[in-house]
N, C-alpha and C. Protein backbone atom coordinates (compact mmCIF):
# COMPACT_ATOMS: atom_id res chain seq x y z
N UNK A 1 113.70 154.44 -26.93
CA UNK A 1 112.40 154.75 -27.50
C UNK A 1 111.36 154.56 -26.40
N UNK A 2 110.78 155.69 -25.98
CA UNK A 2 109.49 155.78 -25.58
C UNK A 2 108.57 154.32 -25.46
N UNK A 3 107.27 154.05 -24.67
CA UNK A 3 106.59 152.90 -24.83
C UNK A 3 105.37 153.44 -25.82
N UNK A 4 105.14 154.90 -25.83
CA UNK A 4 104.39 155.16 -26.50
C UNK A 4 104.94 155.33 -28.03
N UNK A 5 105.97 155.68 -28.22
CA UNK A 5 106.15 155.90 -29.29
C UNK A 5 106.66 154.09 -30.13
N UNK A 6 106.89 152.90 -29.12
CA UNK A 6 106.80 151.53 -29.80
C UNK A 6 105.69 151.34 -30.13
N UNK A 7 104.42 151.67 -29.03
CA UNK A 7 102.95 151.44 -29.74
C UNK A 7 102.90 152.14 -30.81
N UNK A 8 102.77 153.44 -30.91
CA UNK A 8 103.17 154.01 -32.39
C UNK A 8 103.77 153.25 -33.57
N UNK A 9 104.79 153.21 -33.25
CA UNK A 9 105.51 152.69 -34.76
C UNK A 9 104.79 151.21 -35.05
N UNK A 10 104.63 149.81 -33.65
CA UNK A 10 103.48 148.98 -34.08
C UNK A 10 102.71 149.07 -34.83
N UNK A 11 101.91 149.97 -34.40
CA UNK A 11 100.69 150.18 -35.06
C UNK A 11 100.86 150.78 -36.11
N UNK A 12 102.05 151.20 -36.36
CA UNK A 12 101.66 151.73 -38.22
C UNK A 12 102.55 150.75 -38.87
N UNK A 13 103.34 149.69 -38.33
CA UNK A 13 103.56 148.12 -38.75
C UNK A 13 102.90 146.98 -39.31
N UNK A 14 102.04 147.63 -38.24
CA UNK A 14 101.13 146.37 -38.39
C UNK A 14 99.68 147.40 -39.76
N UNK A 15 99.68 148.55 -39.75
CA UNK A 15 98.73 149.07 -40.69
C UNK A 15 99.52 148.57 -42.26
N UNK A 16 101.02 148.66 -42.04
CA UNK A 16 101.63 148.57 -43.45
C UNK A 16 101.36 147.37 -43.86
N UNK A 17 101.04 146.20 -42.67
CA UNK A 17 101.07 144.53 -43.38
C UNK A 17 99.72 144.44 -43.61
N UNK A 18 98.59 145.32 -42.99
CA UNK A 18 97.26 144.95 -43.20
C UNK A 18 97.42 145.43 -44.87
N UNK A 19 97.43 147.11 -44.91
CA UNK A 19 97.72 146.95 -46.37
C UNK A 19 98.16 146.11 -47.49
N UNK A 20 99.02 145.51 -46.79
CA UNK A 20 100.09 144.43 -48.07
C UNK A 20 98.96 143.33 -49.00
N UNK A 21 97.46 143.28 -48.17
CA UNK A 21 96.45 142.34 -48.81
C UNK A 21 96.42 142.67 -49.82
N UNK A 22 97.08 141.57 -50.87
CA UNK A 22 96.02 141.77 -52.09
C UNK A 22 97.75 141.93 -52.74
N UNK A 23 99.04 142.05 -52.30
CA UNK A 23 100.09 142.88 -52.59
C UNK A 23 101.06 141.20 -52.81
N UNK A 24 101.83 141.41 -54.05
CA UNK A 24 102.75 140.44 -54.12
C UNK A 24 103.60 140.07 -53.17
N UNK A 25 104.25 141.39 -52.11
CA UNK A 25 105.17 141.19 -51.10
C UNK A 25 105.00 141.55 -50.20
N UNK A 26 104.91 141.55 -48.84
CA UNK A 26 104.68 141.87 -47.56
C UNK A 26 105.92 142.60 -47.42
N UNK A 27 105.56 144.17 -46.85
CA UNK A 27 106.73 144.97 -46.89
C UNK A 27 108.14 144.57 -45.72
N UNK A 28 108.99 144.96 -46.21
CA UNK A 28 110.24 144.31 -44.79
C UNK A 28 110.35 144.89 -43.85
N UNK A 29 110.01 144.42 -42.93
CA UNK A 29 109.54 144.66 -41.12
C UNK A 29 108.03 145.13 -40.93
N UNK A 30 107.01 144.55 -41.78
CA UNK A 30 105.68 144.97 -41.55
C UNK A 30 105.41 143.48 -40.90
N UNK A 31 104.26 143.75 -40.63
CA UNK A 31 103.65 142.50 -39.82
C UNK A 31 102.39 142.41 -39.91
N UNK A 32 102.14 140.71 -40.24
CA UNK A 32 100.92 140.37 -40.29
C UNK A 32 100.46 139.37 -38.88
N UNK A 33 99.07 139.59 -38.05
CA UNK A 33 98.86 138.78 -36.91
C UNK A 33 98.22 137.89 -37.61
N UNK A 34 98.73 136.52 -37.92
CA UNK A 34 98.54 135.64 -38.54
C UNK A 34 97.07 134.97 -38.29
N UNK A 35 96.69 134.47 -37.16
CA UNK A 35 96.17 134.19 -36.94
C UNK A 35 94.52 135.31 -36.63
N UNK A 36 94.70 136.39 -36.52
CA UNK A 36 93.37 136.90 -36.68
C UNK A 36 93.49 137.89 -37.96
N UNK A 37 94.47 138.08 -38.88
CA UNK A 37 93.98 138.75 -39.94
C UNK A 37 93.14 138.48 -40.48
N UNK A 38 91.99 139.09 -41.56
CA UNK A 38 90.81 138.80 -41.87
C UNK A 38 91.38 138.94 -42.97
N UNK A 39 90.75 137.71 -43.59
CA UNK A 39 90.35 137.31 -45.30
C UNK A 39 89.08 136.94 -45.78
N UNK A 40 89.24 137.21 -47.10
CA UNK A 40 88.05 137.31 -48.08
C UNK A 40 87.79 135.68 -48.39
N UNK A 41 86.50 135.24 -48.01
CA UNK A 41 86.16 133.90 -48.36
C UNK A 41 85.51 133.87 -49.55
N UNK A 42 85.69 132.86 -50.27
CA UNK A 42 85.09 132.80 -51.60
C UNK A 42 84.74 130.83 -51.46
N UNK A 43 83.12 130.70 -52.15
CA UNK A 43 83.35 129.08 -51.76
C UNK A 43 84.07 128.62 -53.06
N UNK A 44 83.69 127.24 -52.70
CA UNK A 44 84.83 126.31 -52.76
C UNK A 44 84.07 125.87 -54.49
N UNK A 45 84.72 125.58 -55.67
CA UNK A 45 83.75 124.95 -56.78
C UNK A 45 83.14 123.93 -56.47
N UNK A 46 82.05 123.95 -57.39
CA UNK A 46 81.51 122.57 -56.82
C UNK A 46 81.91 121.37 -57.20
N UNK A 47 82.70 121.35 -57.79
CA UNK A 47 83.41 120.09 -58.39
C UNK A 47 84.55 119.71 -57.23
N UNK A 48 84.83 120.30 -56.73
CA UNK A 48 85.81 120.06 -55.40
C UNK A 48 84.81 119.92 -54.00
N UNK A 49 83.85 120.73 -53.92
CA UNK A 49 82.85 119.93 -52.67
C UNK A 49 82.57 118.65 -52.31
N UNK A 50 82.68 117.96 -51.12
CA UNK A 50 82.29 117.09 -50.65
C UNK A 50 80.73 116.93 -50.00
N UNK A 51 81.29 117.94 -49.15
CA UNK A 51 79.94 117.72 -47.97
C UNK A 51 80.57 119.42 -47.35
N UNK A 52 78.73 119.59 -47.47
CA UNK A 52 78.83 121.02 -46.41
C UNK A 52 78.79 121.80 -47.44
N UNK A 53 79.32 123.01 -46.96
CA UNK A 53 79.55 124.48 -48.22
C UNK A 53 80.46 124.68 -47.70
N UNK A 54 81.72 124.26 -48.24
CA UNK A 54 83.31 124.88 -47.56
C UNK A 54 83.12 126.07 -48.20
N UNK A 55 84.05 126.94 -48.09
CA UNK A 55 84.38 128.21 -48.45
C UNK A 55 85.74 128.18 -47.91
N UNK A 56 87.16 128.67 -49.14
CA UNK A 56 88.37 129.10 -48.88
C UNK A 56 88.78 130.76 -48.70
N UNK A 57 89.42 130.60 -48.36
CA UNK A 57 90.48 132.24 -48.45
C UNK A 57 92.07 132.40 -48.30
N UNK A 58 92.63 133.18 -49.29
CA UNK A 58 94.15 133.52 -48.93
C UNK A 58 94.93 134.75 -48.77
N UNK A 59 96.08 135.24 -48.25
CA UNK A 59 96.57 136.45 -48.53
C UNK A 59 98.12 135.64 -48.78
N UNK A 60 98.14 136.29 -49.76
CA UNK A 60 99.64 135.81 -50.63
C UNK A 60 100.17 137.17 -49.63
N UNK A 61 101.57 136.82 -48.93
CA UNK A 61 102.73 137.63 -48.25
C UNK A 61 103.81 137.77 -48.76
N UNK A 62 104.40 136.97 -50.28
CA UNK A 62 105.50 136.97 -50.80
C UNK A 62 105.12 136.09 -52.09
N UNK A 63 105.21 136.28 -53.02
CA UNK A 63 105.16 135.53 -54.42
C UNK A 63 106.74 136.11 -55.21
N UNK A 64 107.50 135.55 -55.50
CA UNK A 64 108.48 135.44 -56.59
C UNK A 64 108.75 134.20 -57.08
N UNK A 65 109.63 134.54 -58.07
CA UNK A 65 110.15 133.17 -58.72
C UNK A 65 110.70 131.43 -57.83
N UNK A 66 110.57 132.19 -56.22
CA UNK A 66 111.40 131.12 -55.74
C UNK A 66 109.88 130.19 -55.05
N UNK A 67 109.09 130.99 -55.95
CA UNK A 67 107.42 130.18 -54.89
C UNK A 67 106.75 131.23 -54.21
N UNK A 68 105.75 130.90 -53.03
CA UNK A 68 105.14 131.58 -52.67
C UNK A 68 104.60 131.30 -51.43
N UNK A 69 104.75 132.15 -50.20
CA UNK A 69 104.20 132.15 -49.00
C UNK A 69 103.07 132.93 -48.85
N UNK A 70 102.12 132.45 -48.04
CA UNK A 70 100.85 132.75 -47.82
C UNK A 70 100.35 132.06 -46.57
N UNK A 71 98.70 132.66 -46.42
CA UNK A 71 97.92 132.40 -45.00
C UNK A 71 96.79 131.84 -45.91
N UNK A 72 96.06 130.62 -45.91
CA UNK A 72 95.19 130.13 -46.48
C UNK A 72 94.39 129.28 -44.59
N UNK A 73 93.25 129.33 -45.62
CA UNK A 73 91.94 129.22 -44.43
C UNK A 73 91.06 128.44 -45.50
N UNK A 74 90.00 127.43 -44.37
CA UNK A 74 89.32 126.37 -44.95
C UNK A 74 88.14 126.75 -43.68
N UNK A 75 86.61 127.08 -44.31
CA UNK A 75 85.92 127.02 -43.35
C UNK A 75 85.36 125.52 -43.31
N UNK A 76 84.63 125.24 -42.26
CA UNK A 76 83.72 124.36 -42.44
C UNK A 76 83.11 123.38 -43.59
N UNK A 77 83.35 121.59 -43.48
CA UNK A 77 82.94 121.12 -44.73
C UNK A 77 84.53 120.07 -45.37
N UNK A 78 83.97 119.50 -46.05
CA UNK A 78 84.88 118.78 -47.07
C UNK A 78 84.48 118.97 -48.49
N UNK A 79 86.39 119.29 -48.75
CA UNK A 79 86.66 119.44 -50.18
C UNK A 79 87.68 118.44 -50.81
N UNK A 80 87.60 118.07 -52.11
CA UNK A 80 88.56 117.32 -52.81
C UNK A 80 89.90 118.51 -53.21
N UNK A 81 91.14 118.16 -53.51
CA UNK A 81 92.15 118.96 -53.63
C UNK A 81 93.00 118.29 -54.65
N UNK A 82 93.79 119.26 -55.70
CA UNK A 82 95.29 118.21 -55.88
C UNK A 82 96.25 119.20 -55.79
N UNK A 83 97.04 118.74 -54.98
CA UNK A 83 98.04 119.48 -54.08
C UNK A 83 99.44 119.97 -55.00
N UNK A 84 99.96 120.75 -54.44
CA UNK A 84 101.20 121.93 -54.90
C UNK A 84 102.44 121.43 -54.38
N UNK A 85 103.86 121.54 -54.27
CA UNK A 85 104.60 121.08 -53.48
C UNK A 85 104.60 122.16 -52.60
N UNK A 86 104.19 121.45 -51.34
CA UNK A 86 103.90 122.93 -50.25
C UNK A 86 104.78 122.31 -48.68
N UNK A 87 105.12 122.96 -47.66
CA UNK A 87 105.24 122.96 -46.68
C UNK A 87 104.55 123.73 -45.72
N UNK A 88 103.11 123.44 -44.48
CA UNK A 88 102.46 124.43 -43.98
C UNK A 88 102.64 123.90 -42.47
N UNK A 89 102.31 125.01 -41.90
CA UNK A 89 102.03 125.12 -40.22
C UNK A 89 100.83 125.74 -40.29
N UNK A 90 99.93 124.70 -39.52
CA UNK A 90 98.67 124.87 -39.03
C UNK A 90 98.55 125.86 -37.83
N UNK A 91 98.04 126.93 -37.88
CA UNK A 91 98.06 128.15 -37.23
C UNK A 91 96.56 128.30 -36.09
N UNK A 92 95.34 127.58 -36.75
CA UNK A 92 94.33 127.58 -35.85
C UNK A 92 93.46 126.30 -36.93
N UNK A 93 92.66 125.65 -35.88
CA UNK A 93 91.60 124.30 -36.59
C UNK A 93 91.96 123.32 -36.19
N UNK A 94 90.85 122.22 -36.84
CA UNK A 94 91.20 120.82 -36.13
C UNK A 94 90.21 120.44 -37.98
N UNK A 95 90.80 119.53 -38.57
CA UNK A 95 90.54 118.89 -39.83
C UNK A 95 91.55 117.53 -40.12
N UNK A 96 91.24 116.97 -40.37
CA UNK A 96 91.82 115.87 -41.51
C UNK A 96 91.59 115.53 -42.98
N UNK A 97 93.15 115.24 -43.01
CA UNK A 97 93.19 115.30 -44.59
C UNK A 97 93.70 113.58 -45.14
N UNK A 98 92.78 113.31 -45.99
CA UNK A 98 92.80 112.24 -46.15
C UNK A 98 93.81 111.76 -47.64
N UNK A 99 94.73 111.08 -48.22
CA UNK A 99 95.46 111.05 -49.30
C UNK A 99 94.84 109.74 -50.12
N UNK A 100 93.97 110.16 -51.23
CA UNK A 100 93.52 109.55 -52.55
C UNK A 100 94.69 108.82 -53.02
N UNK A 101 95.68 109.84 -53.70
CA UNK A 101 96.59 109.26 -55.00
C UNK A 101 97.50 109.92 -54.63
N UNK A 102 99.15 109.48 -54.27
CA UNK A 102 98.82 107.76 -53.62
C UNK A 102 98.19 108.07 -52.07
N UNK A 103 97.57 106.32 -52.26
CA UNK A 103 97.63 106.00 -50.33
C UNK A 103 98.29 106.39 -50.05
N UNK A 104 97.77 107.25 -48.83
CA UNK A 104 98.24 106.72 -47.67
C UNK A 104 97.40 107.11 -46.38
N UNK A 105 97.81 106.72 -45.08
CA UNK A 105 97.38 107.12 -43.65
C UNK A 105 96.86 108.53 -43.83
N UNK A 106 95.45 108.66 -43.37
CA UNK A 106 95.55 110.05 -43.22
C UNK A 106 95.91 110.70 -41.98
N UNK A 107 95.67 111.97 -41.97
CA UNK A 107 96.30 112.62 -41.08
C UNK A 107 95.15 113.60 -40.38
N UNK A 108 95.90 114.30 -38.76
CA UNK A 108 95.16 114.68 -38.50
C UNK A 108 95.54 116.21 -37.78
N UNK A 109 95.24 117.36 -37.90
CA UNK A 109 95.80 118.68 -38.19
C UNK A 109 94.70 118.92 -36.98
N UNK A 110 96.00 120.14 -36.48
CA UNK A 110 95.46 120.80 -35.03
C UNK A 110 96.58 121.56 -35.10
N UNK A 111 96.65 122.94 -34.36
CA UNK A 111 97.36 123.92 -34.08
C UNK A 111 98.76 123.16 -33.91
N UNK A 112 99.85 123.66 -34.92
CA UNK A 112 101.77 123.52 -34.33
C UNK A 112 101.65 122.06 -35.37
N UNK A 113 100.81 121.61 -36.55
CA UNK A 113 101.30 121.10 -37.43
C UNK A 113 102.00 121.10 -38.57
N UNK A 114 102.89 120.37 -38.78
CA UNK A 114 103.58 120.98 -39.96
C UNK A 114 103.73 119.60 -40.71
N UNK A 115 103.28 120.24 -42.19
CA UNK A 115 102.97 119.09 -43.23
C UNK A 115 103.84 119.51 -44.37
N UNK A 116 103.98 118.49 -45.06
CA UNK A 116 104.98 118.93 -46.40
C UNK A 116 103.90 117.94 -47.53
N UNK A 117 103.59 118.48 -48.52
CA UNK A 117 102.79 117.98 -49.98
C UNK A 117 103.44 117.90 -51.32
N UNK A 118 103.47 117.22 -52.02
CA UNK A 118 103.64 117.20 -53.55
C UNK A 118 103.03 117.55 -54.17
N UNK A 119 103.47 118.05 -55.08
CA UNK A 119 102.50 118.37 -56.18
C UNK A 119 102.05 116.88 -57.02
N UNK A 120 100.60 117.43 -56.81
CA UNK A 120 99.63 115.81 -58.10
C UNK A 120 98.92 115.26 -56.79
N UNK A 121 99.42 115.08 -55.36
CA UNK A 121 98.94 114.59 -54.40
C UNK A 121 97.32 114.75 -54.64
N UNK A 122 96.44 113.89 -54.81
CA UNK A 122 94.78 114.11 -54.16
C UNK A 122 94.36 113.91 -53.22
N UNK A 123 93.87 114.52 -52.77
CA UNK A 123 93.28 115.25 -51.31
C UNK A 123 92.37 115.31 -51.08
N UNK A 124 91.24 114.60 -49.56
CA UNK A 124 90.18 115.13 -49.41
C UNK A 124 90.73 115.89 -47.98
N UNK A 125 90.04 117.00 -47.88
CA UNK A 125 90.20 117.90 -46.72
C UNK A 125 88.71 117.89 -45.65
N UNK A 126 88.35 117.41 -44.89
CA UNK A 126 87.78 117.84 -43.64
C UNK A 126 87.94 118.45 -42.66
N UNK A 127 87.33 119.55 -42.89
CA UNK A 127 87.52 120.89 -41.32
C UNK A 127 86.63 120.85 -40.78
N UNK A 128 86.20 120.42 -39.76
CA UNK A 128 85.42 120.23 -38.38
C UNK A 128 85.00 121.86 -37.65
N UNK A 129 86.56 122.29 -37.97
CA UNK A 129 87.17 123.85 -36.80
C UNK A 129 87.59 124.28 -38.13
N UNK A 130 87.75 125.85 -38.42
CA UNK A 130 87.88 126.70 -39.59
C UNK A 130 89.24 126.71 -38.89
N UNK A 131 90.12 126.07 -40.66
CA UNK A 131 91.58 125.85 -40.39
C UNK A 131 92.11 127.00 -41.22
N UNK A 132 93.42 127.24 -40.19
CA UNK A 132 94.22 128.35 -40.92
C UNK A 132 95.85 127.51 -40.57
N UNK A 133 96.28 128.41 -42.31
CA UNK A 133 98.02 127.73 -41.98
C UNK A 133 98.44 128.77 -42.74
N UNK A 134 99.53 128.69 -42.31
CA UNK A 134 100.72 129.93 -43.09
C UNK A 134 101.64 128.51 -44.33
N UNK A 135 101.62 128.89 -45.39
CA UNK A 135 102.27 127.94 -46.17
C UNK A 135 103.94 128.66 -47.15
N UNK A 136 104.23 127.54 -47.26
CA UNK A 136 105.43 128.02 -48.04
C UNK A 136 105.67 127.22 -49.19
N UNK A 137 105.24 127.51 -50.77
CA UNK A 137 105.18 126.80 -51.75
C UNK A 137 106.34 126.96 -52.75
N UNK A 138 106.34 125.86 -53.30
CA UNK A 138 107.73 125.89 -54.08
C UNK A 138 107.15 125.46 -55.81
């Protein structure tokens, strides 16, 4: 194959995963650039605000019965949370997340983290740097 014709087929790869927004499944062999796809921010309730005006966003890439993978983003600000059983890799940001119920140590998130959550966990979240992670929920 041609180099022009790999940019080709790329690029209409990567058009099929931009499409997939908004789509239960990310098509098989489309592609999403994780880190600069653009999502829709919506803020945060105010009953979950801390400090600041966070504002979230997600693109669900796979939802079935076995859970659900996605790209979720936290701008600027602290929010309260109660957490999902999730496993994520921090993709871009610098925040800490602090654990209510139960204690414990909080933690501190920067690009190549990978966290695992329970569901019921409470959460305060501080993003300093607008955090993005690719998650995998169960």
């Amino acid at each position: 194959m041609s180099t022009e014709q790999q940019s080709t087929e790329q690029q209409g790869t990567e058009q099929q995963g931009a499409e997939q927004q908004g789509a239960e499944r990310l098509a098989p062999g489309a592609l999403v650039d994780g880190p600069a796809v653009a999502l829709q921010h919506e803020p945060v309730p105010a009953e979950q605000s801390v400090a600041g005006e966070p504002s979230t966003a997600y693109l669900p890439l796979d939802v079935s019965a076995a859970g659900e993978i996605g790209i979720w983003e936290m701008s600027r600000g602290t929010m309260r949370d109660t957490e999902v059983d999730e496993v994520f890799v921090v993709l871009a940001g610098d925040a800490t997340v602090e654990f209510v119920e139960p204690a414990r140590d909080a933690i501190v998130l920067a690009p190549g983290s990978v966290v695992r959550l329970e569901a019921g966990m409470q959460t305060i979240w501080t993003v300093r740097e607008p955090l993005r992670k690719v998650f995998i929920e169960r």
